[in-house]
C-alpha atoms as a PDB file:
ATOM      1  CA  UNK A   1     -10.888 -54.817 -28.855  1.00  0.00           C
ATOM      2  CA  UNK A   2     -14.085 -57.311 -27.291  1.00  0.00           C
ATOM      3  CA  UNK A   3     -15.880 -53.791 -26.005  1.00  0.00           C
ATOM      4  CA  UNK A   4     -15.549 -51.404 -28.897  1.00  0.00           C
ATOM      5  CA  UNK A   5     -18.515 -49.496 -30.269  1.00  0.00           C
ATOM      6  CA  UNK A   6     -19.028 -52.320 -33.428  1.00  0.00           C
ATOM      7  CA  UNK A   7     -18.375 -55.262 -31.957  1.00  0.00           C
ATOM      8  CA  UNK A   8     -20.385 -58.123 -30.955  1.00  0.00           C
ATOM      9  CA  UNK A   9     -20.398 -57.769 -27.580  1.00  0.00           C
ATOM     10  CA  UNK A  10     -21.173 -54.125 -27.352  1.00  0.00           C
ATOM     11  CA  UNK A  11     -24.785 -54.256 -28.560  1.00  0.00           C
ATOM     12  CA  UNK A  12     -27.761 -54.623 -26.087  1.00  0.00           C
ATOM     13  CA  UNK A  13     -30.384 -57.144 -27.244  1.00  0.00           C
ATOM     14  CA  UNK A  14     -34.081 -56.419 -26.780  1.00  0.00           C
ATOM     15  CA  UNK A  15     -35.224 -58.716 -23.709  1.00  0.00           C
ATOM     16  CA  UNK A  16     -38.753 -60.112 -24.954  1.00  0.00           C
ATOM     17  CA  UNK A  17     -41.385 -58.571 -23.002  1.00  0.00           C
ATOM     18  CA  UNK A  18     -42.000 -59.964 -19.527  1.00  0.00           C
ATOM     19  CA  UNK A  19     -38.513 -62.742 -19.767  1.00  0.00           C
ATOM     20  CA  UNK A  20     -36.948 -60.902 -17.243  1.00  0.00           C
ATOM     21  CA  UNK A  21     -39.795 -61.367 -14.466  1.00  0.00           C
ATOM     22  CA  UNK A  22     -41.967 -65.129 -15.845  1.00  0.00           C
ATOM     23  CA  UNK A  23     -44.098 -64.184 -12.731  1.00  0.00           C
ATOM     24  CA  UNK A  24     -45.844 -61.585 -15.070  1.00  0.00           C
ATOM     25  CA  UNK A  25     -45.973 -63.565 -18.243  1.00  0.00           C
ATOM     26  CA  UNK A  26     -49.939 -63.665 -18.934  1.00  0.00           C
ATOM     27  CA  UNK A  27     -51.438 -67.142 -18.832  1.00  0.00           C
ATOM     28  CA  UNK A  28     -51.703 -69.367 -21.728  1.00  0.00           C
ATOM     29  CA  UNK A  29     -55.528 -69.975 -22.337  1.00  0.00           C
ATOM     30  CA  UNK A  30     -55.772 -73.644 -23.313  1.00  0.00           C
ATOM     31  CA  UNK A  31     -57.408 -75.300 -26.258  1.00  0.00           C
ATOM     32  CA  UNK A  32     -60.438 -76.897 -24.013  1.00  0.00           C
ATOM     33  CA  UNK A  33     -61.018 -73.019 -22.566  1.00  0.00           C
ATOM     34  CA  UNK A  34     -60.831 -71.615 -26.523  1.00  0.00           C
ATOM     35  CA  UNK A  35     -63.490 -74.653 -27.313  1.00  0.00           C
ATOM     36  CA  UNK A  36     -65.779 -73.847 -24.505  1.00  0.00           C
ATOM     37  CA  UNK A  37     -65.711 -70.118 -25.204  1.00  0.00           C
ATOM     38  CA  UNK A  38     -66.686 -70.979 -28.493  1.00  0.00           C
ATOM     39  CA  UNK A  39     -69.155 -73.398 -28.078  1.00  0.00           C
ATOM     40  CA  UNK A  40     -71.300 -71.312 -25.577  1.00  0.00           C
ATOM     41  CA  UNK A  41     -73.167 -69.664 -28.374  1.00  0.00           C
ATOM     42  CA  UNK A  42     -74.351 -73.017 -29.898  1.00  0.00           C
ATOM     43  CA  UNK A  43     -76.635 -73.724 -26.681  1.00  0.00           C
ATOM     44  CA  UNK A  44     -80.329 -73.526 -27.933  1.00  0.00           C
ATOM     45  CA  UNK A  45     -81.972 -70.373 -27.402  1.00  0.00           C
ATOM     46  CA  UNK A  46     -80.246 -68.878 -24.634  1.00  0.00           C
ATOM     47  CA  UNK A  47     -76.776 -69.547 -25.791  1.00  0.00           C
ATOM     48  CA  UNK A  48     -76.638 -66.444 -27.633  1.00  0.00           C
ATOM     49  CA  UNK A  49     -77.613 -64.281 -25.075  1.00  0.00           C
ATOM     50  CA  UNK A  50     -74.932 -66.146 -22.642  1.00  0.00           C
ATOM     51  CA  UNK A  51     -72.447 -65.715 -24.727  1.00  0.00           C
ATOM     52  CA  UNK A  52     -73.317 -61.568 -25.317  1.00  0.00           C
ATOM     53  CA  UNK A  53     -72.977 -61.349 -21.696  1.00  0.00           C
ATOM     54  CA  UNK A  54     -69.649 -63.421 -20.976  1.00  0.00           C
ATOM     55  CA  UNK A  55     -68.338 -61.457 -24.141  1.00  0.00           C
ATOM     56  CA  UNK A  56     -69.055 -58.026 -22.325  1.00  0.00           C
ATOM     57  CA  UNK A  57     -67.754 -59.485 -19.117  1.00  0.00           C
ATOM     58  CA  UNK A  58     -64.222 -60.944 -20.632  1.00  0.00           C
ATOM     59  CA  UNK A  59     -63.950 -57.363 -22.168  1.00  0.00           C
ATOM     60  CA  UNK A  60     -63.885 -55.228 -19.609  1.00  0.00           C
ATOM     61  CA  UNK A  61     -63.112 -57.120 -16.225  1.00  0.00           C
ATOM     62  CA  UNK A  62     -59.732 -56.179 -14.822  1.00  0.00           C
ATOM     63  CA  UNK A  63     -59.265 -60.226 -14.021  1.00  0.00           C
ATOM     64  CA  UNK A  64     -59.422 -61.947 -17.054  1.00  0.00           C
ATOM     65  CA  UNK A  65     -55.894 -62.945 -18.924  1.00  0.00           C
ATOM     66  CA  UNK A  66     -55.367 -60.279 -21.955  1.00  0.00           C
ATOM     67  CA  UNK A  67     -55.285 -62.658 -24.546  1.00  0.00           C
ATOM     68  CA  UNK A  68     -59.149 -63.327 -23.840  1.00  0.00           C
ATOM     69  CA  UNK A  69     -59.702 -59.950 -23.499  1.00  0.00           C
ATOM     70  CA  UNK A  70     -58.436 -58.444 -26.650  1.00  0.00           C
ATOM     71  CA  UNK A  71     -60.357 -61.217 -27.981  1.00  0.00           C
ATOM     72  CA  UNK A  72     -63.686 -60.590 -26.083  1.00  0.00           C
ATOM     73  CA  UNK A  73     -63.519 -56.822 -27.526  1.00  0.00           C
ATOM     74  CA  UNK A  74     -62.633 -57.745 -31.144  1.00  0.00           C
ATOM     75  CA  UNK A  75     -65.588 -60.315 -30.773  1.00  0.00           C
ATOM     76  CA  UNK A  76     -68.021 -57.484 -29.823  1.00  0.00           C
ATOM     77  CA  UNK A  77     -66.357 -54.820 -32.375  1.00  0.00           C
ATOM     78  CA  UNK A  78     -66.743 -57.295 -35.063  1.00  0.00           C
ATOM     79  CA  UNK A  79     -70.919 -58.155 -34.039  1.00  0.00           C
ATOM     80  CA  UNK A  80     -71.216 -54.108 -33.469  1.00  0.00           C
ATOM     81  CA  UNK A  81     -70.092 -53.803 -37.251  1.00  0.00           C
ATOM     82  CA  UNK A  82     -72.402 -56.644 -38.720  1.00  0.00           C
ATOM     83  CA  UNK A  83     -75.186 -55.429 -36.935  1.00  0.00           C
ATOM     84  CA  UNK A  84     -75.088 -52.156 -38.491  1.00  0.00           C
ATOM     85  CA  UNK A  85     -74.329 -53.396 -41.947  1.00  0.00           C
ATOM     86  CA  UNK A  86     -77.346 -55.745 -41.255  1.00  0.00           C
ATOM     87  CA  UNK A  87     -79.843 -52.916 -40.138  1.00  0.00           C
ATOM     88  CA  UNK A  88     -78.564 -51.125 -43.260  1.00  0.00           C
ATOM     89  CA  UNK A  89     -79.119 -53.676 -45.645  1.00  0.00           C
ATOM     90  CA  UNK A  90     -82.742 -54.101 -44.259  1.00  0.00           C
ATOM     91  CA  UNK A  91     -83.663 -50.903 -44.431  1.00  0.00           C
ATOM     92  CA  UNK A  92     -82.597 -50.488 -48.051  1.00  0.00           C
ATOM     93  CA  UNK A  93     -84.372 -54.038 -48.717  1.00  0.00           C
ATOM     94  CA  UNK A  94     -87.728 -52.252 -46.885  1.00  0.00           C
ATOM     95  CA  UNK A  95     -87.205 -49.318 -49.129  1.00  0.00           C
ATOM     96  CA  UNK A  96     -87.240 -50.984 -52.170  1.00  0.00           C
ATOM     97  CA  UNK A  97     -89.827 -53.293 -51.427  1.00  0.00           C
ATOM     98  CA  UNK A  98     -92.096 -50.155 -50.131  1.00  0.00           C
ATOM     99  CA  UNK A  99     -91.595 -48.322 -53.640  1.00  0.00           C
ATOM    100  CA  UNK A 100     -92.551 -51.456 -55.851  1.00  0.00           C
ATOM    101  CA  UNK A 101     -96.000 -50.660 -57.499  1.00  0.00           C
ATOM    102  CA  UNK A 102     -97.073 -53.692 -57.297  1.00  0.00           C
ATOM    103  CA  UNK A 103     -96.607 -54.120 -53.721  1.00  0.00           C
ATOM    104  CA  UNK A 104     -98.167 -50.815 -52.895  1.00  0.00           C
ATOM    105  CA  UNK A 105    -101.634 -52.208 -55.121  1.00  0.00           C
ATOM    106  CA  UNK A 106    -101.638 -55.105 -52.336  1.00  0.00           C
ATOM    107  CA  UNK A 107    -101.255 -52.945 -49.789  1.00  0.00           C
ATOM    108  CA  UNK A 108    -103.972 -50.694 -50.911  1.00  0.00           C
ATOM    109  CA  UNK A 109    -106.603 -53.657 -51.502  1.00  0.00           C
ATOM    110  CA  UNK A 110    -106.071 -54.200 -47.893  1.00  0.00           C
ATOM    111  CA  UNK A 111    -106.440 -50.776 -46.428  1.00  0.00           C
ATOM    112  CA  UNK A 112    -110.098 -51.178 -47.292  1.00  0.00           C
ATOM    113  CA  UNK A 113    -110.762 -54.445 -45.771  1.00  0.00           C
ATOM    114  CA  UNK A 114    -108.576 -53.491 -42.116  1.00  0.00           C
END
């Protein structure tokens, strides 16, 4: 009666990915790393340029731990979709700026001076 089809004992349990072999388990990515990640785009002028670059690198190089990876490529998804949105918004702000009457009397008074 312990092995019958219904009984307790019968039913295989789902093994969590990678507890069989804790060789493979990815690496935990520690607070400090998370801060300094995140802090790299704070550094004064070149900071955000940095931290562009080490984005593009954590993406796509076969070493880094997933974790940071699926991370790095949200990160640059997410700045991919503002940008556009941004861009968008400008060019609609431009537009409506350009086609104010007022603004195009300014602009004229100052074709004839240039």
């Amino acid at each position: 009666m312990e092995n019958e089809v219904g009984s307790p004992t019968s039913y295989q349990y789902a093994q969590p990915q990678n507890a069989a072999n804790p060789q493979t388990a990815e690496p935990v990515i520690s607070t400090k790393s998370w801060f300094g990640m995140m802090i790299l785009q704070w550094i004064p002028f070149v900071g955000t340029v940095i931290y562009l670059v080490m984005r593009l690198i954590w993406a796509f190089d076969a070493q880094t731990p997933p974790t940071k990876k699926n991370w790095a490529r949200a990160s640059l998804l997410i700045s991919v979709i503002a940008g556009v949105v941004i861009l968008i918004a400008m060019f609609f702000v431009f537009k409506t700026v350009m086609a104010d009457p007022q603004y195009q009397s300014i602009i004229q008074q100052y074709e004839g001076t240039v």
